[in-house]
N, C-alpha and C. Protein backbone atom coordinates (compact mmCIF):
# COMPACT_ATOMS: atom_id res chain seq x y z
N UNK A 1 27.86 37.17 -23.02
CA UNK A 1 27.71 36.81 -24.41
C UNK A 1 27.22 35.37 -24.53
N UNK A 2 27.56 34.08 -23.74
CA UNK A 2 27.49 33.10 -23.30
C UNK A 2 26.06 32.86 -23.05
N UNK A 3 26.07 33.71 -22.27
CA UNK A 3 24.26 33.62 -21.54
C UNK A 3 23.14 33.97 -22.85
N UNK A 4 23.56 34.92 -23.97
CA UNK A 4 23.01 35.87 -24.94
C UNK A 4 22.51 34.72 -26.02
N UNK A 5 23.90 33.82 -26.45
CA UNK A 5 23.64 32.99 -27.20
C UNK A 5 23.09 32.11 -27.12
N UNK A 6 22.96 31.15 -25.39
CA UNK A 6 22.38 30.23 -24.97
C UNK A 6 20.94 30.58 -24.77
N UNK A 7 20.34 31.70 -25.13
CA UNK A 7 18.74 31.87 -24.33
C UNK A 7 18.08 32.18 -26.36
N UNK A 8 19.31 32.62 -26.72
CA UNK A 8 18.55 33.00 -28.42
C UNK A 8 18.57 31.39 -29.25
N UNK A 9 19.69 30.39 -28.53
CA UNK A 9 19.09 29.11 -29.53
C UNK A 9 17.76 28.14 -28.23
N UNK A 10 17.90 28.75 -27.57
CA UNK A 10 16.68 27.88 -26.75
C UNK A 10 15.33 28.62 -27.06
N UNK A 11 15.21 29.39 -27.30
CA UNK A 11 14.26 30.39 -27.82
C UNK A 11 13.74 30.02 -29.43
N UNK A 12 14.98 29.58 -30.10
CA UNK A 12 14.49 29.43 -31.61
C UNK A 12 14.21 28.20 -31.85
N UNK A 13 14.69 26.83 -30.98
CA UNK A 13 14.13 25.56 -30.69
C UNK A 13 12.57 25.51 -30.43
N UNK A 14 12.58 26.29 -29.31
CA UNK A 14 11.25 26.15 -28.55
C UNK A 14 10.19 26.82 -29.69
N UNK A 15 10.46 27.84 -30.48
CA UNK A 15 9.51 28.47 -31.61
C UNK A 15 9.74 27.51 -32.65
N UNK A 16 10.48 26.56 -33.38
CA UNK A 16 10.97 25.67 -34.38
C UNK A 16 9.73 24.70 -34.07
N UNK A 17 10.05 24.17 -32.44
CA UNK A 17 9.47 22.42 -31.77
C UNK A 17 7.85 22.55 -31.46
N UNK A 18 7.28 23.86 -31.26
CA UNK A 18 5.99 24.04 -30.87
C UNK A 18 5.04 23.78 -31.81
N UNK A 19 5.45 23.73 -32.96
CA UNK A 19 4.16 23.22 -33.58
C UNK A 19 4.49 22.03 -34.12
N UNK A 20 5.65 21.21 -34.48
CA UNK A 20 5.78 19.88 -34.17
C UNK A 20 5.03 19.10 -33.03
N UNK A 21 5.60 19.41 -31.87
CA UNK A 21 4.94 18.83 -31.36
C UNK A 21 3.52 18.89 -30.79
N UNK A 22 2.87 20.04 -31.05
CA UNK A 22 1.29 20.19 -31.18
C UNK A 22 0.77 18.94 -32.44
N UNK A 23 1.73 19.58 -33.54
CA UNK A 23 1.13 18.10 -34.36
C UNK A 23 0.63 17.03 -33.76
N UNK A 24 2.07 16.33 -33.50
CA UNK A 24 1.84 15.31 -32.53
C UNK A 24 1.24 14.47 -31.26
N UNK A 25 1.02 15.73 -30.67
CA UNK A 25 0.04 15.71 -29.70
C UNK A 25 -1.05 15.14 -30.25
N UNK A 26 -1.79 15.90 -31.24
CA UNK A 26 -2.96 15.93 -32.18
C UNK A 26 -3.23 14.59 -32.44
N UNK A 27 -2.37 13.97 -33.54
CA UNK A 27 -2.19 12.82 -33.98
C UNK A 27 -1.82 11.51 -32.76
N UNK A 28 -1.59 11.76 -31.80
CA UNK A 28 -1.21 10.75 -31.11
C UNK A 28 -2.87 10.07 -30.01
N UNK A 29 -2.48 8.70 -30.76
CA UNK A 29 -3.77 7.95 -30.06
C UNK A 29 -4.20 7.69 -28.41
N UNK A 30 -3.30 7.98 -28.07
CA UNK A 30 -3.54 7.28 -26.79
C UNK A 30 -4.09 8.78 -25.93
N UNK A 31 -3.90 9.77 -26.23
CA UNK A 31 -4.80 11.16 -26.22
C UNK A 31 -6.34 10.61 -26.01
N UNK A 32 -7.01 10.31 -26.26
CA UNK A 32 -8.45 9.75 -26.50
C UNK A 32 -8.45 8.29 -26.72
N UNK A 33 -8.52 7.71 -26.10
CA UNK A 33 -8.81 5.91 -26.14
C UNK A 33 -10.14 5.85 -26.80
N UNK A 34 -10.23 5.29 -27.73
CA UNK A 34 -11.54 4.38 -28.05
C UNK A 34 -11.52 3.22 -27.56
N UNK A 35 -12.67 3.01 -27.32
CA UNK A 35 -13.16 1.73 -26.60
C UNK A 35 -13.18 0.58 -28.13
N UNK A 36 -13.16 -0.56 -27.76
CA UNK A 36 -13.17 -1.27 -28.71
C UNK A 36 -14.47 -2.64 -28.83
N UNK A 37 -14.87 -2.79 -29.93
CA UNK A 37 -15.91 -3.95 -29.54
C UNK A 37 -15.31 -5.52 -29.63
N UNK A 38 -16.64 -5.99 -29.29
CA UNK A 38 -15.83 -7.67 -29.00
C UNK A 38 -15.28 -8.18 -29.85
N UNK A 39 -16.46 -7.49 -31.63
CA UNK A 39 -15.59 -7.67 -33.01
C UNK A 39 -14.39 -7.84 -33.57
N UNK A 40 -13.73 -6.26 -32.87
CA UNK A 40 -13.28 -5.90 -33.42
C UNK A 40 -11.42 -6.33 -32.48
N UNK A 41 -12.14 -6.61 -31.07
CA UNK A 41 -11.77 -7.56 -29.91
C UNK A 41 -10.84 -8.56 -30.25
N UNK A 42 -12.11 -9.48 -31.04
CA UNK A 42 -12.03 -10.84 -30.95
C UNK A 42 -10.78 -10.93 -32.49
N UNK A 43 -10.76 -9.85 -33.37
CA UNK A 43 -9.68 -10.29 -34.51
C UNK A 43 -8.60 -9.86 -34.31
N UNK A 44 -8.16 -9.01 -32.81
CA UNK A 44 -7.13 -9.02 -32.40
C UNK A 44 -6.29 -10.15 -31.97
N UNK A 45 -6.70 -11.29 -31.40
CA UNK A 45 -6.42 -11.95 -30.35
C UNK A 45 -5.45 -13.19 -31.25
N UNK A 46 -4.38 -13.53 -30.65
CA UNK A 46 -4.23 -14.60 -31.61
C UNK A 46 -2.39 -14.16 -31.17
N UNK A 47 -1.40 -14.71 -30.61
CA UNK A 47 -0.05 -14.58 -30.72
C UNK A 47 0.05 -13.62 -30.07
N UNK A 48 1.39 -13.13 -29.54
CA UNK A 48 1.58 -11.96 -28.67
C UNK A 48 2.35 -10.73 -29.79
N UNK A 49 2.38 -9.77 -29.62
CA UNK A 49 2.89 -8.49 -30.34
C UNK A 49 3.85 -8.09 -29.78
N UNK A 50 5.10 -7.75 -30.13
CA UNK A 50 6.27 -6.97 -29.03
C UNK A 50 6.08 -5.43 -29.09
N UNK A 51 6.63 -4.68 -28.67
CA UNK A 51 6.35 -3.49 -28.89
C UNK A 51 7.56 -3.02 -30.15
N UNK A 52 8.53 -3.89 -30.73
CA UNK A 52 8.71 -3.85 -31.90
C UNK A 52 8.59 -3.95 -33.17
N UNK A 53 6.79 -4.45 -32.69
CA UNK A 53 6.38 -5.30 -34.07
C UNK A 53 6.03 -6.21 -34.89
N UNK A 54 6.87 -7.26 -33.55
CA UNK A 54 6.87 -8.57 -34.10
C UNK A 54 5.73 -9.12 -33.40
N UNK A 55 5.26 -10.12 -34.07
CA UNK A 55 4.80 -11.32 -33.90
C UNK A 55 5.18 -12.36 -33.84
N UNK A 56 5.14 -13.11 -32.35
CA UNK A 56 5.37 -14.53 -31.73
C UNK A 56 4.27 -15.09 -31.75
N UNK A 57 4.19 -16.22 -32.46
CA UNK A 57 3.57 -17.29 -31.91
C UNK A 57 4.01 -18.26 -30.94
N UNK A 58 2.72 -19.00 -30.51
CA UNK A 58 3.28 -19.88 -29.16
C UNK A 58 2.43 -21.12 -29.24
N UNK A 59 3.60 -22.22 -28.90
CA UNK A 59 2.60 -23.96 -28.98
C UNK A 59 3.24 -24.36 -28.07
N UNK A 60 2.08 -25.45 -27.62
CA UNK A 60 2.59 -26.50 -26.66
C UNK A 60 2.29 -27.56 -26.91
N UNK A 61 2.67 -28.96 -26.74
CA UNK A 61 2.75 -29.89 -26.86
C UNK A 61 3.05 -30.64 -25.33
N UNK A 62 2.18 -32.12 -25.05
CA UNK A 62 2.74 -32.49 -23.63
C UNK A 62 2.50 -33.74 -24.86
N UNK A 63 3.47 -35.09 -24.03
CA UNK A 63 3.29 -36.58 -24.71
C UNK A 63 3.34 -37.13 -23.59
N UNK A 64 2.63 -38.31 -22.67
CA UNK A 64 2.84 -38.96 -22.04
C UNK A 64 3.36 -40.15 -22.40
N UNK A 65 3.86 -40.82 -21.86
CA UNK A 65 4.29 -42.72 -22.67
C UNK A 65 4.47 -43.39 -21.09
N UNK A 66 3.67 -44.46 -21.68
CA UNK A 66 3.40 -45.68 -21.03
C UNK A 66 4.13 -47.03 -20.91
N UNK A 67 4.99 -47.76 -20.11
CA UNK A 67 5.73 -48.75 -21.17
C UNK A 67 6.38 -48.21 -22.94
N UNK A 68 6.42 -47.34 -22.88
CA UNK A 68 7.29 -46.99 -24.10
C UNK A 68 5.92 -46.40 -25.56
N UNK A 69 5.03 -46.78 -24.48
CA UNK A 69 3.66 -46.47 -25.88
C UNK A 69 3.30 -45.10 -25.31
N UNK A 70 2.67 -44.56 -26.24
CA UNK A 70 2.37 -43.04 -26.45
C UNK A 70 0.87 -43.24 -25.64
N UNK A 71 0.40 -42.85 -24.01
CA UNK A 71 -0.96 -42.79 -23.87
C UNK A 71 -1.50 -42.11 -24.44
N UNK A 72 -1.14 -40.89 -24.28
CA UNK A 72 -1.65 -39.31 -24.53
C UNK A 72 -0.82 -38.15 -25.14
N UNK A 73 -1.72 -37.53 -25.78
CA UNK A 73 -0.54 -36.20 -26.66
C UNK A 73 -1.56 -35.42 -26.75
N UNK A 74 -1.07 -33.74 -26.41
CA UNK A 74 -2.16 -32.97 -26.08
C UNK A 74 -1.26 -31.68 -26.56
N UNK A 75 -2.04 -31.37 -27.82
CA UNK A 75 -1.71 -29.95 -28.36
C UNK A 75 -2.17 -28.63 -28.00
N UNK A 76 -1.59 -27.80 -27.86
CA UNK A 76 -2.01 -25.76 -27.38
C UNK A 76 -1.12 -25.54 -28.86
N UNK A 77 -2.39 -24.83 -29.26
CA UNK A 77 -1.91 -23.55 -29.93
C UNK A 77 -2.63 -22.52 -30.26
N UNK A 78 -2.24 -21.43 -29.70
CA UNK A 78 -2.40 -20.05 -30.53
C UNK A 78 -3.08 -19.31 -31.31
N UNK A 79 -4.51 -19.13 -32.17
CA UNK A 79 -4.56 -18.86 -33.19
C UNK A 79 -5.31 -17.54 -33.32
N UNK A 80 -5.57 -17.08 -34.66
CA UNK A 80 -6.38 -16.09 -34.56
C UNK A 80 -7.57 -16.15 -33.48
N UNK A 81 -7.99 -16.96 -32.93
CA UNK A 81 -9.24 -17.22 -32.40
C UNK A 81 -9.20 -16.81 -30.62
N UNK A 82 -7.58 -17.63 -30.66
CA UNK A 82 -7.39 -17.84 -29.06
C UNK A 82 -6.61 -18.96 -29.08
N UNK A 83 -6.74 -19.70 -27.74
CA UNK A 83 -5.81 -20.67 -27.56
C UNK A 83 -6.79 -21.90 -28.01
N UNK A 84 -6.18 -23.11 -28.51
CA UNK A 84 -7.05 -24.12 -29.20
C UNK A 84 -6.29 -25.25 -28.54
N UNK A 85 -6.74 -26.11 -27.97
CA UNK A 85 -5.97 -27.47 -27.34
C UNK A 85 -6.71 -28.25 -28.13
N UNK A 86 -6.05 -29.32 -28.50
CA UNK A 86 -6.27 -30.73 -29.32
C UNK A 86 -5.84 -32.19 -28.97
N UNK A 87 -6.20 -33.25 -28.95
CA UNK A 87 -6.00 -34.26 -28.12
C UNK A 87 -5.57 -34.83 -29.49
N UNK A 88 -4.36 -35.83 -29.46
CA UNK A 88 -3.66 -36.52 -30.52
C UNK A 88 -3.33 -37.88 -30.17
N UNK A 89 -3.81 -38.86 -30.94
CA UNK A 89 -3.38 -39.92 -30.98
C UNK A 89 -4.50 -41.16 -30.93
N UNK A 90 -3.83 -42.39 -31.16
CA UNK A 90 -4.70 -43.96 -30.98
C UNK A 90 -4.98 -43.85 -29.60
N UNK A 91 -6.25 -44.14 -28.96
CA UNK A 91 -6.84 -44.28 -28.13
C UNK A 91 -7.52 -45.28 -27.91
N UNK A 92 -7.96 -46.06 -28.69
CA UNK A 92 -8.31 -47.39 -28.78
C UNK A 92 -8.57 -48.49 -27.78
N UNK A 93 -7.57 -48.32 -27.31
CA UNK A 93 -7.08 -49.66 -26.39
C UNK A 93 -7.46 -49.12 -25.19
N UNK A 94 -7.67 -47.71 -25.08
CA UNK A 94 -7.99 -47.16 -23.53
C UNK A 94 -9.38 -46.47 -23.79
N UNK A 95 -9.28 -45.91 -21.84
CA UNK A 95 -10.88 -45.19 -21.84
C UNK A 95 -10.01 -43.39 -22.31
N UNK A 96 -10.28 -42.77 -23.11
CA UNK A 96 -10.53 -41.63 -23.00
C UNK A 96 -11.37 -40.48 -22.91
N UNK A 97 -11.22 -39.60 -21.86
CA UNK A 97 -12.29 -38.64 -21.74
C UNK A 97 -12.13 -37.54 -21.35
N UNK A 98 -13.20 -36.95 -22.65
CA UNK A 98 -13.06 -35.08 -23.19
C UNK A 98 -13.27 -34.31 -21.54
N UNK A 99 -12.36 -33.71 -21.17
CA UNK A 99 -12.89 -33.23 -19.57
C UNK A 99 -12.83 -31.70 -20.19
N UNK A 100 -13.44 -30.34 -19.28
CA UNK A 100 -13.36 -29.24 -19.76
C UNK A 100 -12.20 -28.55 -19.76
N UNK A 101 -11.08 -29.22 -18.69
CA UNK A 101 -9.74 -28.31 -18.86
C UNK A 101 -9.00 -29.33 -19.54
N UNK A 102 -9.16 -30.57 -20.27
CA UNK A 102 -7.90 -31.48 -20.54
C UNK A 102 -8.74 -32.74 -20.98
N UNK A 103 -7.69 -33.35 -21.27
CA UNK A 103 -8.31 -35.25 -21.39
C UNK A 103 -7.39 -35.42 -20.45
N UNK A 104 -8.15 -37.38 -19.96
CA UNK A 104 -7.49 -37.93 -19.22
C UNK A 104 -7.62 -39.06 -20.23
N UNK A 105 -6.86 -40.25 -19.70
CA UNK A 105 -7.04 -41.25 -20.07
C UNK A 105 -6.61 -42.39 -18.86
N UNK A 106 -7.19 -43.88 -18.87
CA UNK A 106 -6.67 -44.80 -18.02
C UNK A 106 -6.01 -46.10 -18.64
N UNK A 107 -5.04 -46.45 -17.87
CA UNK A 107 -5.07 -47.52 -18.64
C UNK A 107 -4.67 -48.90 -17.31
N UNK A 108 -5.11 -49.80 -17.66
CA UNK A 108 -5.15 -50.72 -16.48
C UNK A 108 -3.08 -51.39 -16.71
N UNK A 109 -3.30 -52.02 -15.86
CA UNK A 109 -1.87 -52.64 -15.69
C UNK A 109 -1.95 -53.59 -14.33
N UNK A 110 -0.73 -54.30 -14.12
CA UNK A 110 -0.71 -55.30 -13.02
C UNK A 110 -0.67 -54.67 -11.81
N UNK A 111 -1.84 -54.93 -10.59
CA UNK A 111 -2.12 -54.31 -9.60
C UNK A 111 -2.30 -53.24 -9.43
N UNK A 112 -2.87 -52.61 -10.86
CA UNK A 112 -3.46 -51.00 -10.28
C UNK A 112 -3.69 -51.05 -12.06
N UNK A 113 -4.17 -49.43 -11.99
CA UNK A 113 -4.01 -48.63 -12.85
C UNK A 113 -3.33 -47.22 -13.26
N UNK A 114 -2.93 -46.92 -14.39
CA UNK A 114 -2.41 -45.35 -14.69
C UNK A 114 -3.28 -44.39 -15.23
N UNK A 115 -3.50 -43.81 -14.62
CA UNK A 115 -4.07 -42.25 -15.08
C UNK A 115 -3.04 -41.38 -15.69
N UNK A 116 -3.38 -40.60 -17.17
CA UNK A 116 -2.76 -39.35 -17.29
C UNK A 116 -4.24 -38.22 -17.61
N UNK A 117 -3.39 -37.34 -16.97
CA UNK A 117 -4.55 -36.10 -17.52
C UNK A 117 -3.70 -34.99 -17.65
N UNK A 118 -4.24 -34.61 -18.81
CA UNK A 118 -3.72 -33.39 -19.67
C UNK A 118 -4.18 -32.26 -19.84
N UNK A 119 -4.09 -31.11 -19.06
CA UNK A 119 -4.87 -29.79 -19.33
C UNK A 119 -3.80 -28.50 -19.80
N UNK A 120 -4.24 -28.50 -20.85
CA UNK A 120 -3.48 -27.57 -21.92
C UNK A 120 -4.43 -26.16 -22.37
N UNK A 121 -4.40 -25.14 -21.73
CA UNK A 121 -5.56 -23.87 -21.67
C UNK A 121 -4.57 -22.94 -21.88
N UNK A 122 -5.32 -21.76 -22.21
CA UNK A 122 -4.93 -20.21 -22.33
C UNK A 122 -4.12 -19.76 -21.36
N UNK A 123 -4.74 -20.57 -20.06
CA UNK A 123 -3.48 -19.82 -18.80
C UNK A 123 -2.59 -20.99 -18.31
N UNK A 124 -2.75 -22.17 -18.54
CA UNK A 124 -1.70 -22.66 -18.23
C UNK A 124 -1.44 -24.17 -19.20
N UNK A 125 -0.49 -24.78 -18.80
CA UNK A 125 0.29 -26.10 -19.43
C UNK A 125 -0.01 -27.00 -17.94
N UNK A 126 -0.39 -28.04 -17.92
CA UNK A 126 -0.49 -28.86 -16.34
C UNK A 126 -0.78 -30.13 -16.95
N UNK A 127 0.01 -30.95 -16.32
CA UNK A 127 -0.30 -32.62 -16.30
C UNK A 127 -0.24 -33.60 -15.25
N UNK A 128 -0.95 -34.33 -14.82
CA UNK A 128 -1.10 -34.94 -13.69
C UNK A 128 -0.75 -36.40 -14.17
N UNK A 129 -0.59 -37.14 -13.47
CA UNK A 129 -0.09 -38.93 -13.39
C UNK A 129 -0.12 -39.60 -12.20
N UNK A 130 -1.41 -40.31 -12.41
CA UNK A 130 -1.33 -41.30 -10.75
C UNK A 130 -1.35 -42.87 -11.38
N UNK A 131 -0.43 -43.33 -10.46
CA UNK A 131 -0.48 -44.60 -11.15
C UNK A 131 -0.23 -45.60 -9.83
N UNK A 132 -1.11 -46.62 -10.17
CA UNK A 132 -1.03 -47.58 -8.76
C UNK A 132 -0.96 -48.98 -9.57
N UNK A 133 -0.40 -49.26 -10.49
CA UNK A 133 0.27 -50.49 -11.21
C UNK A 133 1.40 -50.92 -10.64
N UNK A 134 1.78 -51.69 -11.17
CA UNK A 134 2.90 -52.36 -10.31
C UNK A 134 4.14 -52.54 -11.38
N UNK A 135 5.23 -51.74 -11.96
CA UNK A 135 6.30 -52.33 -12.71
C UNK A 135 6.41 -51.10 -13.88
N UNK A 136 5.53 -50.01 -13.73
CA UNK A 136 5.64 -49.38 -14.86
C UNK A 136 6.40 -48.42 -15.19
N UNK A 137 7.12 -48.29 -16.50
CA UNK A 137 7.97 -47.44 -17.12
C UNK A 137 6.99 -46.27 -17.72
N UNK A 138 7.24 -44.83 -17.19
CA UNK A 138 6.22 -43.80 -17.11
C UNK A 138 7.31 -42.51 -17.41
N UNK A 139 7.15 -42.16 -18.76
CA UNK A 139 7.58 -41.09 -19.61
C UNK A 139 6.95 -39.62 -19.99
N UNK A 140 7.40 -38.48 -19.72
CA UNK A 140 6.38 -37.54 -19.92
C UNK A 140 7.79 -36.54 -20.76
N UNK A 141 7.02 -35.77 -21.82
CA UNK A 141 7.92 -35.40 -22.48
C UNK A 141 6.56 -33.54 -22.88
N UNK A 142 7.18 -32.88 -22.16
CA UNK A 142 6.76 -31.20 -22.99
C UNK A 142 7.71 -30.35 -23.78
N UNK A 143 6.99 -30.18 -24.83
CA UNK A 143 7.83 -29.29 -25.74
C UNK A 143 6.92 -27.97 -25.72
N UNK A 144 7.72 -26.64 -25.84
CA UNK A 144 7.07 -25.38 -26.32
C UNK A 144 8.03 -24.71 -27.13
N UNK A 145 7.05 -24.36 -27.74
CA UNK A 145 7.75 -23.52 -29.06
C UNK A 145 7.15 -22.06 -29.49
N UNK A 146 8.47 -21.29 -29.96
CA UNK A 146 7.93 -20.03 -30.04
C UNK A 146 8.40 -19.78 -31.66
N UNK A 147 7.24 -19.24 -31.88
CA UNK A 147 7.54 -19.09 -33.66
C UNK A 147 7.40 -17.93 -33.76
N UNK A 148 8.62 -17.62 -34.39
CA UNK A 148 8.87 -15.53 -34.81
C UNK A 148 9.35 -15.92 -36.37
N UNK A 149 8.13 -15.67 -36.89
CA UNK A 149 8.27 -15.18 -38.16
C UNK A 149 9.16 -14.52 -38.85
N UNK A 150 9.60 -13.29 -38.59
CA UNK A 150 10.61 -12.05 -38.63
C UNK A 150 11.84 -12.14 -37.96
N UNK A 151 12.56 -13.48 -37.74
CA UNK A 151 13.69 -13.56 -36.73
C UNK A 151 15.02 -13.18 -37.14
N UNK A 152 14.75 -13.10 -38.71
CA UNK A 152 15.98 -12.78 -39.28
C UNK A 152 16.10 -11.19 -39.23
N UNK A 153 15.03 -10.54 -39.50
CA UNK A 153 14.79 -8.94 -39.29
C UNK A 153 14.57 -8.38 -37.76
N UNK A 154 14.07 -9.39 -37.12
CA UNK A 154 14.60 -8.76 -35.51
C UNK A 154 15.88 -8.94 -35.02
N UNK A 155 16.56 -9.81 -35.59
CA UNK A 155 18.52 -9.97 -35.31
C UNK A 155 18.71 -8.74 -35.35
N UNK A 156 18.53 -8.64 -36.88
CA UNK A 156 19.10 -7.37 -37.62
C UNK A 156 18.76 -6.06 -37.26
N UNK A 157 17.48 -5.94 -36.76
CA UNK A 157 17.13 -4.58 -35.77
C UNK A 157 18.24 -4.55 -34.97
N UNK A 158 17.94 -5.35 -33.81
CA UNK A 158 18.26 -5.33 -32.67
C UNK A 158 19.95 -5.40 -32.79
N UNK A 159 20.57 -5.61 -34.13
CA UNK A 159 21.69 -5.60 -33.91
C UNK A 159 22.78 -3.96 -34.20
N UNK A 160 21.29 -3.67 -35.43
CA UNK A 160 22.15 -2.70 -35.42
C UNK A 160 21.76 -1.24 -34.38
N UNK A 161 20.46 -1.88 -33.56
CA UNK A 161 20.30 -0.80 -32.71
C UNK A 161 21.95 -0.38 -31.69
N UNK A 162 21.52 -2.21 -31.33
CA UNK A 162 23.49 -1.85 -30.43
C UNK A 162 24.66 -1.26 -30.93
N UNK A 163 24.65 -1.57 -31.98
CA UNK A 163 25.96 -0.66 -33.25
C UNK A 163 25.43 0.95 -32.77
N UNK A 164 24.44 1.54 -33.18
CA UNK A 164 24.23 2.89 -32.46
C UNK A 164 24.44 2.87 -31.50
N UNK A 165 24.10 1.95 -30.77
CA UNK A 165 24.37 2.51 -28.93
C UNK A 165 25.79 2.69 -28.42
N UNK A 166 26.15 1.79 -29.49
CA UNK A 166 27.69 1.84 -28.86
C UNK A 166 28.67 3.21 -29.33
N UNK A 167 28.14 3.41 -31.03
CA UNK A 167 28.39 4.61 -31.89
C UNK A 167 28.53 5.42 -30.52
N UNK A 168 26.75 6.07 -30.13
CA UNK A 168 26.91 6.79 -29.51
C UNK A 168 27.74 6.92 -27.90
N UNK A 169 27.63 6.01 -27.49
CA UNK A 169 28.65 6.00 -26.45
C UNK A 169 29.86 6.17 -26.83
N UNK A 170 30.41 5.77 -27.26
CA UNK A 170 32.29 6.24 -28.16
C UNK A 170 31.65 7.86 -28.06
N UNK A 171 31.06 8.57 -29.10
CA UNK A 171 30.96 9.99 -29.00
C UNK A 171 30.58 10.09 -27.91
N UNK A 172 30.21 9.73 -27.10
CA UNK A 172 29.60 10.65 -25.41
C UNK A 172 30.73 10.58 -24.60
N UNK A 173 31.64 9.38 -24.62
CA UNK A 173 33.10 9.23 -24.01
C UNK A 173 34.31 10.46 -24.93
N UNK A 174 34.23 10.32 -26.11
CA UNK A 174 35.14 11.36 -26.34
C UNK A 174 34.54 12.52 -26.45
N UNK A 175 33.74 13.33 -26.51
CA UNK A 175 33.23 14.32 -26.21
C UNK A 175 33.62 15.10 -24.56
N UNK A 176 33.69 14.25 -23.59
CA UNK A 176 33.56 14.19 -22.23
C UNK A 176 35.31 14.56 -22.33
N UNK A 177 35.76 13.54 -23.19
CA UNK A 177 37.19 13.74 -22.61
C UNK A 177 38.14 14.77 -23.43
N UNK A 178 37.53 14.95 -24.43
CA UNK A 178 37.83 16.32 -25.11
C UNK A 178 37.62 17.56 -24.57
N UNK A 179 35.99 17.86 -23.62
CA UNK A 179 36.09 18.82 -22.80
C UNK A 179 36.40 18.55 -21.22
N UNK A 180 37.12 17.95 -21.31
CA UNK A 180 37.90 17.83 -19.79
C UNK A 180 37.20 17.17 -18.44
N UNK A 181 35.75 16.79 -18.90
CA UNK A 181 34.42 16.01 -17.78
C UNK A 181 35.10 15.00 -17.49
């Protein structure tokens, strides 16, 4: 009787689920990839996506200091475009120069000089410092930051996903111990 009942609801699932999930099949993208153009490419690009939804943005910031003065400050960020680095600050008093991965800058001092160079790109954060002066106080300070828009609504996902998980674990534990597993 056992066996009778178990093959007539697997039977009426499987006739219920078959054209559900043919739907789905149907409708589901990754069935057929389209290729995409550089267009259509290029207005993707910009912050990372989680597979929940969200959108992170991402910055970087490096500051070098010299004797207590700011040589160099070198911004990354993020944008619709791609990654954008920006060089910040009075430069004046020194040589600075636009290099293709970074600026550097020099600045003389007693018995030598300091170099900083700053390369802030898409794949990485890197800063270099050679200094052959004699007495100098040499400060380097990186900040990165991640900006989630939605942080108050991804708590709240993610919190009450665990409230289910746990829901369901309580029922999978008493279930188990109700039938004797």
């Amino acid at each position: 009787m056992k066996r009778a009942l178990f093959s007539l609801c697997a039977a009426t699932a499987l006739t219920l689920a078959g054209p559900v999930a043919a739907q789905e099949l149907a409708a589901d993208p990754f069935l057929e990839p389209a290729t995409l153009s550089e267009t259509e490419l290029s207005n993707m690009r910009g912050g990372i996506l989680t597979p929940l939804g969200v959108e992170i943005g991402l910055g970087a910031e490096v500051r070098t200091y010299i004797d207590g003065q700011l040589a160099l400050q070198t911004r990354l960020t993020w944008t619709d475009t791609g990654a954008v680095a920006e060089h910040i600050g009075d430069l004046s008093a020194v040589t600075a120069t636009g290099l293709p991965d970074g600026w550097m800058t020099t600045i003389p001092g007693v018995g030598g000089e300091t170099q900083v160079l700053h390369s802030l790109t898409g794949d990485r954060i890197a800063s270099v410092i050679t200094n052959t002066a004699n007495g100098r106080d040499i400060r380097q300070d990186t900040d990165i930051r991640l900006i989630i828009p939605q942080l108050s609504e991804l708590q709240a996902q993610l919190s009450a996903d665990r409230i289910t998980a746990n829901v369901q674990n309580a029922v999978g534990l008493a279930l188990a111990d109700r039938t004797g597993r």
